[in-house]
PDB file of N, CA and C in Angstrom:
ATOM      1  N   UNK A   1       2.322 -90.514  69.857  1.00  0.00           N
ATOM      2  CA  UNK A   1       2.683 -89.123  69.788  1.00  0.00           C
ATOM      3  C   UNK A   1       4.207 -89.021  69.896  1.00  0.00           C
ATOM      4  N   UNK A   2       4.901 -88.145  69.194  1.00  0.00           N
ATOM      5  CA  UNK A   2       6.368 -87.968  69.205  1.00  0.00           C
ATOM      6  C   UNK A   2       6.357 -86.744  69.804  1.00  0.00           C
ATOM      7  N   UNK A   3       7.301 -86.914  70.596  1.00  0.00           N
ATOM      8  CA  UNK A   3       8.233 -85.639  71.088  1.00  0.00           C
ATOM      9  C   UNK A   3       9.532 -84.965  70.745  1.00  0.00           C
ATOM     10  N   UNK A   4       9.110 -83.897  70.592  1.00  0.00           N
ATOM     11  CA  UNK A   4      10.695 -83.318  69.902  1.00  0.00           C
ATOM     12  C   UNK A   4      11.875 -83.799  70.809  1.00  0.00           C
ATOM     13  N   UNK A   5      12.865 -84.268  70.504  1.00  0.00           N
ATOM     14  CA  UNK A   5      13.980 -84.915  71.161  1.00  0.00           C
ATOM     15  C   UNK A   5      14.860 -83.297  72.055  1.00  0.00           C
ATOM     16  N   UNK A   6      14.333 -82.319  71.567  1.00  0.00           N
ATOM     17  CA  UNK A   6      15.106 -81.196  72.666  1.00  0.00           C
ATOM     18  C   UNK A   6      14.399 -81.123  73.831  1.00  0.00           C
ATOM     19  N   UNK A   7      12.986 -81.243  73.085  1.00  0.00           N
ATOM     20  CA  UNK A   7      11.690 -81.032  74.646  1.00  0.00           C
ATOM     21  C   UNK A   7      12.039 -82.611  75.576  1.00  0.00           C
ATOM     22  N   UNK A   8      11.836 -83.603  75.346  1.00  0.00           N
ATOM     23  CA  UNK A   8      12.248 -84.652  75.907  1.00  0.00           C
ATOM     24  C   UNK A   8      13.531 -84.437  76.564  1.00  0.00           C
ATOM     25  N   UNK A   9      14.859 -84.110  76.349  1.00  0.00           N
ATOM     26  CA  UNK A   9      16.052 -83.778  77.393  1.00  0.00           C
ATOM     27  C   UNK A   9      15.181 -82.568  77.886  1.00  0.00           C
ATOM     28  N   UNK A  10      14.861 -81.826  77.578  1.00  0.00           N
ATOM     29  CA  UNK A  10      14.686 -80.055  78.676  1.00  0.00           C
ATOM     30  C   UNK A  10      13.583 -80.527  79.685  1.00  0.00           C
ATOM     31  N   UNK A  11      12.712 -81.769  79.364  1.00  0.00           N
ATOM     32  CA  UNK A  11      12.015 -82.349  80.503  1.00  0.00           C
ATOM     33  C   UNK A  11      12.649 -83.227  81.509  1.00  0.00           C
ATOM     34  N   UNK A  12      13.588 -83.760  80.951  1.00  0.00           N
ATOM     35  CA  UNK A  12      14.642 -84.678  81.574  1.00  0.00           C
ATOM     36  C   UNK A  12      15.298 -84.222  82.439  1.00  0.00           C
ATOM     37  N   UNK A  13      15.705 -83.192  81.794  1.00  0.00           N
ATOM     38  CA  UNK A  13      16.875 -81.922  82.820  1.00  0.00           C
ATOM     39  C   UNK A  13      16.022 -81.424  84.419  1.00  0.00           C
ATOM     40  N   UNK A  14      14.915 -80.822  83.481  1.00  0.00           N
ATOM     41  CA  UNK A  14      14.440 -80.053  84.890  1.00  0.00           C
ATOM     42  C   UNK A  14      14.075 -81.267  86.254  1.00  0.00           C
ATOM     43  N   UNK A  15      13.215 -82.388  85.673  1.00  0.00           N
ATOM     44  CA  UNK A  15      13.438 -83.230  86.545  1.00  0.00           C
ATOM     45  C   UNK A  15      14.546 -83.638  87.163  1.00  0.00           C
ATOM     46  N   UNK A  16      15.493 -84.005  86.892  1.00  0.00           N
ATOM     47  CA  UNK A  16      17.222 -83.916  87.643  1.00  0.00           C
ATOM     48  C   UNK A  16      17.000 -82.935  88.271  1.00  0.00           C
ATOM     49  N   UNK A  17      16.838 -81.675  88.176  1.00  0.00           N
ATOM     50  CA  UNK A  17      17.443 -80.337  88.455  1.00  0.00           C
ATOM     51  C   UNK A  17      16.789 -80.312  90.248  1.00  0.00           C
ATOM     52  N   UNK A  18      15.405 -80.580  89.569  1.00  0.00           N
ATOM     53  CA  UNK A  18      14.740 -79.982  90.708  1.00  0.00           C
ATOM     54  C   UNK A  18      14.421 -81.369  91.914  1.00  0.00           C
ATOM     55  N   UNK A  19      14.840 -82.789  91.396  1.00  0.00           N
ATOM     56  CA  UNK A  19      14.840 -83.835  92.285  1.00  0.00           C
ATOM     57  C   UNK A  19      16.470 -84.111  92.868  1.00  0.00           C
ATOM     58  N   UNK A  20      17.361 -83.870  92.156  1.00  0.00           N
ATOM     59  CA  UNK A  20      18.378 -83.945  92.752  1.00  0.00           C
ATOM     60  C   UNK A  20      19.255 -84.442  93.930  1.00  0.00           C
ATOM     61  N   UNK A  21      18.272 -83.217  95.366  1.00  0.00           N
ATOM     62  CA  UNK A  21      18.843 -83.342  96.543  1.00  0.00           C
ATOM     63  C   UNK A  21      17.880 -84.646  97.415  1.00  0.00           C
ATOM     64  N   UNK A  22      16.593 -85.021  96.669  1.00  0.00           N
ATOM     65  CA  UNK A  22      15.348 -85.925  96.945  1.00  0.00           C
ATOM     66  C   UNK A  22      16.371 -87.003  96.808  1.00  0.00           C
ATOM     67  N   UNK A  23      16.756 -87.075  95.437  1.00  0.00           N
ATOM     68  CA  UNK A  23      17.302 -88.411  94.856  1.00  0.00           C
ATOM     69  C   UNK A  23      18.616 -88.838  95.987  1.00  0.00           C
ATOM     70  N   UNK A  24      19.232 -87.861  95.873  1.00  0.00           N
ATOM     71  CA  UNK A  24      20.994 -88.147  96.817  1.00  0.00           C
ATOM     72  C   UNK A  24      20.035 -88.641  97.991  1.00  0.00           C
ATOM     73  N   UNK A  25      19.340 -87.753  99.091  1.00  0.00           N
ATOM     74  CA  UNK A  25      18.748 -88.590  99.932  1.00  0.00           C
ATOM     75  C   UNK A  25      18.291 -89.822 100.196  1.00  0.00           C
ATOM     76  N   UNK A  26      17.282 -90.159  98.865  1.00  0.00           N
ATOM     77  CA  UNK A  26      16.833 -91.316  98.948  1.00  0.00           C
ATOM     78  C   UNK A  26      17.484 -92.800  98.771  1.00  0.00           C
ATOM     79  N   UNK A  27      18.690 -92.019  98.309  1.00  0.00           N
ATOM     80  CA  UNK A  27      20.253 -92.972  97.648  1.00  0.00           C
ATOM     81  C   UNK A  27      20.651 -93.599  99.011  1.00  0.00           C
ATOM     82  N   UNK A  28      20.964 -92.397  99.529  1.00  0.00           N
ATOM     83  CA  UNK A  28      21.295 -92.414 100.672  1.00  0.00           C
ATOM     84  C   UNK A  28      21.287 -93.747 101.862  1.00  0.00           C
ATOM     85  N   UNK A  29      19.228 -93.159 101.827  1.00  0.00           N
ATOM     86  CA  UNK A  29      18.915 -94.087 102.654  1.00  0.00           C
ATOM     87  C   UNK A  29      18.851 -95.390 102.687  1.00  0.00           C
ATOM     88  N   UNK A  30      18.673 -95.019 100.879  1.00  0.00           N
ATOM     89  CA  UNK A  30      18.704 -97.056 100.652  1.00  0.00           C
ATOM     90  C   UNK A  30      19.946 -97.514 101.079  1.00  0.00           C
ATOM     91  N   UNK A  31      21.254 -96.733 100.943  1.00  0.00           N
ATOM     92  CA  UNK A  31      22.275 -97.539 101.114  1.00  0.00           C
ATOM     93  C   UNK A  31      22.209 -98.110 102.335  1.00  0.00           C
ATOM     94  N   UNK A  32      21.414 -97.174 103.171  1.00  0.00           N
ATOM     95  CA  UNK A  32      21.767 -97.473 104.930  1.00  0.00           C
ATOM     96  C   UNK A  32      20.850 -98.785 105.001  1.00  0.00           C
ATOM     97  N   UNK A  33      19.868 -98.882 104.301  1.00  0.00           N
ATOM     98  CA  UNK A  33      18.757 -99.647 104.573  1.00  0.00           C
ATOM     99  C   UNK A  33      18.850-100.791 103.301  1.00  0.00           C
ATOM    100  N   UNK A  34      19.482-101.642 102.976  1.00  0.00           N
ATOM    101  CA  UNK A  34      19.349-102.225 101.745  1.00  0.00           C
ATOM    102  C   UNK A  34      18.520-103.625 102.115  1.00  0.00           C
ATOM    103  N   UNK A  35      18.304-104.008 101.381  1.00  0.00           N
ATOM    104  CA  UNK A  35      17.253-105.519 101.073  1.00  0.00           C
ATOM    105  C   UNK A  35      15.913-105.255 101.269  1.00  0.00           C
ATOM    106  N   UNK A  36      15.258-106.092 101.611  1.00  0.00           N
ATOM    107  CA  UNK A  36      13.491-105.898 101.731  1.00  0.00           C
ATOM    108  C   UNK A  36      13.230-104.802 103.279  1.00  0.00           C
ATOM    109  N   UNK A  37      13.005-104.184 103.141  1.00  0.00           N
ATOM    110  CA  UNK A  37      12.171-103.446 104.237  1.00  0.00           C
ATOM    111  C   UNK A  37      10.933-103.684 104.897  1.00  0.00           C
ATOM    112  N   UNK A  38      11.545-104.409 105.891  1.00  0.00           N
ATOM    113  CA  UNK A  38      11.013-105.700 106.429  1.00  0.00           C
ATOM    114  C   UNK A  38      10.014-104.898 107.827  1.00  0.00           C
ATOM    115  N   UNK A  39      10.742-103.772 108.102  1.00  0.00           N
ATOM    116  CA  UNK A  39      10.245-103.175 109.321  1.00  0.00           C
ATOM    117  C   UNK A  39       8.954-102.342 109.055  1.00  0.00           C
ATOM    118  N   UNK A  40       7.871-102.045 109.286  1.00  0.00           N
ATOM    119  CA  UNK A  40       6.901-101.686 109.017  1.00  0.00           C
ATOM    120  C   UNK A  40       6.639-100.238 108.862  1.00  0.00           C
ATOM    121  N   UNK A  41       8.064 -99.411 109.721  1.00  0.00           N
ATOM    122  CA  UNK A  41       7.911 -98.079 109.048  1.00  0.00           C
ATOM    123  C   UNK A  41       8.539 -97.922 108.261  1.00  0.00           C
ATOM    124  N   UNK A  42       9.420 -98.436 107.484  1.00  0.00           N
ATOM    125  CA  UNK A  42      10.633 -98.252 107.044  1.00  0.00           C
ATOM    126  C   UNK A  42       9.504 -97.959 105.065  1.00  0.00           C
ATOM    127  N   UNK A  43       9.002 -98.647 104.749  1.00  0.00           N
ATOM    128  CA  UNK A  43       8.193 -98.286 103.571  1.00  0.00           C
ATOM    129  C   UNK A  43       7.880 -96.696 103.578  1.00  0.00           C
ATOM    130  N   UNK A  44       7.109 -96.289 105.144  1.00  0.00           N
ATOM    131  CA  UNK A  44       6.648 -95.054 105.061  1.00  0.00           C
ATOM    132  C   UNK A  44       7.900 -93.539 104.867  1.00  0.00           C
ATOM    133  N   UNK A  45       8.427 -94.184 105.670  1.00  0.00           N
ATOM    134  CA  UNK A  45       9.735 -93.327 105.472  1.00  0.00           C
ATOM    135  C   UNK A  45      10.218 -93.290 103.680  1.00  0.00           C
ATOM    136  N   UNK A  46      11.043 -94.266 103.374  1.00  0.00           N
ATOM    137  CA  UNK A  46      10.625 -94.388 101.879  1.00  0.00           C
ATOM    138  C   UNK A  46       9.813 -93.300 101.185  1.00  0.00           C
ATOM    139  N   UNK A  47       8.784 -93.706 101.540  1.00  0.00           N
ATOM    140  CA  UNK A  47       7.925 -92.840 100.474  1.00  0.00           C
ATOM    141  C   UNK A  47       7.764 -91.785 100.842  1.00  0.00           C
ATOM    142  N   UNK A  48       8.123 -90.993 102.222  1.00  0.00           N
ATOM    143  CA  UNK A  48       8.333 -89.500 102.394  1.00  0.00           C
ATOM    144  C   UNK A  48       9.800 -89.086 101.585  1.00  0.00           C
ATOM    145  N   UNK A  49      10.578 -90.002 101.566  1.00  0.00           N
ATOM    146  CA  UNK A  49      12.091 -89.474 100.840  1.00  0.00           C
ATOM    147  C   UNK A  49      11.627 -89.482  99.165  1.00  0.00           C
ATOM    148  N   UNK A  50      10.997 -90.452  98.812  1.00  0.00           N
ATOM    149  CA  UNK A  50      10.726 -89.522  97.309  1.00  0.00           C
ATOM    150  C   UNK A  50       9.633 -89.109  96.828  1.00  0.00           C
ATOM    151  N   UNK A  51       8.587 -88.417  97.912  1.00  0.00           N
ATOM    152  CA  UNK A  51       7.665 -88.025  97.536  1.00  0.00           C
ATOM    153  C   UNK A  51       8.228 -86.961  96.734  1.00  0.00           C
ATOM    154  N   UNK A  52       9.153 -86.233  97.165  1.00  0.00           N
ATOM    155  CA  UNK A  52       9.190 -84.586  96.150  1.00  0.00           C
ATOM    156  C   UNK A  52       9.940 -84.815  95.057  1.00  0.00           C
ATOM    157  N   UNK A  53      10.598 -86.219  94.525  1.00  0.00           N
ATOM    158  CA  UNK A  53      11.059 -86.699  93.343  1.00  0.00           C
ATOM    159  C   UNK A  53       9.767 -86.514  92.072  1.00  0.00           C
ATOM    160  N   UNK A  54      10.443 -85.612  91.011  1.00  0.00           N
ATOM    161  CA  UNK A  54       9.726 -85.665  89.886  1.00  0.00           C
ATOM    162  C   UNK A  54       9.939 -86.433  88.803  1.00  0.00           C
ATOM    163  N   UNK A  55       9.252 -87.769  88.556  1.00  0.00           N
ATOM    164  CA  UNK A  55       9.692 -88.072  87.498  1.00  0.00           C
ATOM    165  C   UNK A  55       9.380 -88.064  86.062  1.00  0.00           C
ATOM    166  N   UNK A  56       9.914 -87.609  85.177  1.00  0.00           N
ATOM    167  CA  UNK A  56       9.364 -87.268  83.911  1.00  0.00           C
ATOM    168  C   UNK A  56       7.597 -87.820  83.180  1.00  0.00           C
ATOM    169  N   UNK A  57       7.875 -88.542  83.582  1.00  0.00           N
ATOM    170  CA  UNK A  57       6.008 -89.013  83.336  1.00  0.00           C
ATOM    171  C   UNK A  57       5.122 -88.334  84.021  1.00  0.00           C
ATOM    172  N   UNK A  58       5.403 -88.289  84.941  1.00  0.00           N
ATOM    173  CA  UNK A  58       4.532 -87.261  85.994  1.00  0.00           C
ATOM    174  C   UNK A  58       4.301 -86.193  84.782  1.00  0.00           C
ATOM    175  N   UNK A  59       5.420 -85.238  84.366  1.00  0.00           N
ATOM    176  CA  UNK A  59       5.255 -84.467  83.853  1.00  0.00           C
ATOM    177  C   UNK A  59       4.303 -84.510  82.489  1.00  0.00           C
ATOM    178  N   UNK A  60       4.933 -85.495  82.000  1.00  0.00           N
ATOM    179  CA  UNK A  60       3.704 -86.240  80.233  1.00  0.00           C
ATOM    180  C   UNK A  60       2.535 -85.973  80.413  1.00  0.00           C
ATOM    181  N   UNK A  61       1.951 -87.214  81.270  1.00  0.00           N
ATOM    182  CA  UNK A  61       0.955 -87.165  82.000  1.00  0.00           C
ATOM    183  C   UNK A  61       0.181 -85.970  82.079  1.00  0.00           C
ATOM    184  N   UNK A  62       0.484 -84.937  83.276  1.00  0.00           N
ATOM    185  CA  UNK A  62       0.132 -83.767  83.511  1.00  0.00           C
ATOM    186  C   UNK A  62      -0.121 -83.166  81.877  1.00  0.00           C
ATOM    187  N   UNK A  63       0.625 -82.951  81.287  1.00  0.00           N
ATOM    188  CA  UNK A  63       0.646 -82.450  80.069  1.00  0.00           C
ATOM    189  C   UNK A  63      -0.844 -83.039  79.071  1.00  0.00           C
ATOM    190  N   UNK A  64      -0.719 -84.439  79.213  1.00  0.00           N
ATOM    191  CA  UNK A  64      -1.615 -84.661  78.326  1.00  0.00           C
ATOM    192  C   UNK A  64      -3.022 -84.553  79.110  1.00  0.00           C
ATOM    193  N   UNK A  65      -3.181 -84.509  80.392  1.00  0.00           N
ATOM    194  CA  UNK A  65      -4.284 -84.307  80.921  1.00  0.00           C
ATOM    195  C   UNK A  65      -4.734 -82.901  80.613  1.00  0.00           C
ATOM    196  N   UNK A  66      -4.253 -81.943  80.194  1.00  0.00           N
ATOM    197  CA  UNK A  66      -4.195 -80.836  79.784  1.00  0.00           C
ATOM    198  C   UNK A  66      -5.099 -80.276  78.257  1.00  0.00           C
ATOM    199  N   UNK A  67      -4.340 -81.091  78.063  1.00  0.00           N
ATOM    200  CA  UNK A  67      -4.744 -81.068  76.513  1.00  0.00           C
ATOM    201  C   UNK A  67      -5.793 -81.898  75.783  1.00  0.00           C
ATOM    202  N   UNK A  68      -5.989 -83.471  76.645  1.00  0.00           N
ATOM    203  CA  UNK A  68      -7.092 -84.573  76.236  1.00  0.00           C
ATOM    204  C   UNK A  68      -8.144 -84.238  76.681  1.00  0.00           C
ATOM    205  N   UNK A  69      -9.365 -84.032  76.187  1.00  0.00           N
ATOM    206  CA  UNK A  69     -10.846 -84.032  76.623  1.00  0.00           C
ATOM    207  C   UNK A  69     -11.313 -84.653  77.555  1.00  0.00           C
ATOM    208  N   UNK A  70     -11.794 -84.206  78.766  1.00  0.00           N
ATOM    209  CA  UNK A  70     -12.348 -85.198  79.879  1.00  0.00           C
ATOM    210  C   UNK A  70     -13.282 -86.617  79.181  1.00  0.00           C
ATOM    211  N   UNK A  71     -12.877 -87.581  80.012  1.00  0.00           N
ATOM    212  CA  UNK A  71     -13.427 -88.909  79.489  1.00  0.00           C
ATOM    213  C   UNK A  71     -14.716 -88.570  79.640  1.00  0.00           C
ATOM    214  N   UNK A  72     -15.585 -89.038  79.104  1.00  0.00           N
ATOM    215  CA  UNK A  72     -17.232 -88.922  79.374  1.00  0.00           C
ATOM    216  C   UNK A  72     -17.570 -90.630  79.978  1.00  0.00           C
TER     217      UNK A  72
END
């Protein structure tokens, strides 16, 4: 399936837009925290910093679940 190349950036965008302050955070933390995350909370934390990150597939996805016929 092709996507119009405007809809592809205007999906691109809003994801930036609306992950943004997720992303700087999660930047963040990695910097503080770099190499393997060795400590056992340190994953969970992680994944609370980009849970509210949207990333464009998410969005596809959603989309085509929308539109594709439930599997039988």
């Amino acid at each position: 399936m092709r996507i119009p190349v405007e809809l592809a950036t205007r999906v691109q965008a809003a994801c930036w837009h609306t992950s943004a302050e997720p992303i700087a955070a999660l930047r963040a933390w990695r910097a503080a925290h770099p190499g393997p995350l060795i400590d056992p909370e340190l994953p969970a934390h992680y994944e609370r910093l980009a849970a509210p990150i949207t990333p464009p597939g998410v969005v596809w996805r959603a989309g085509l679940d929308r539109v594709l016929p439930p599997e039988s």
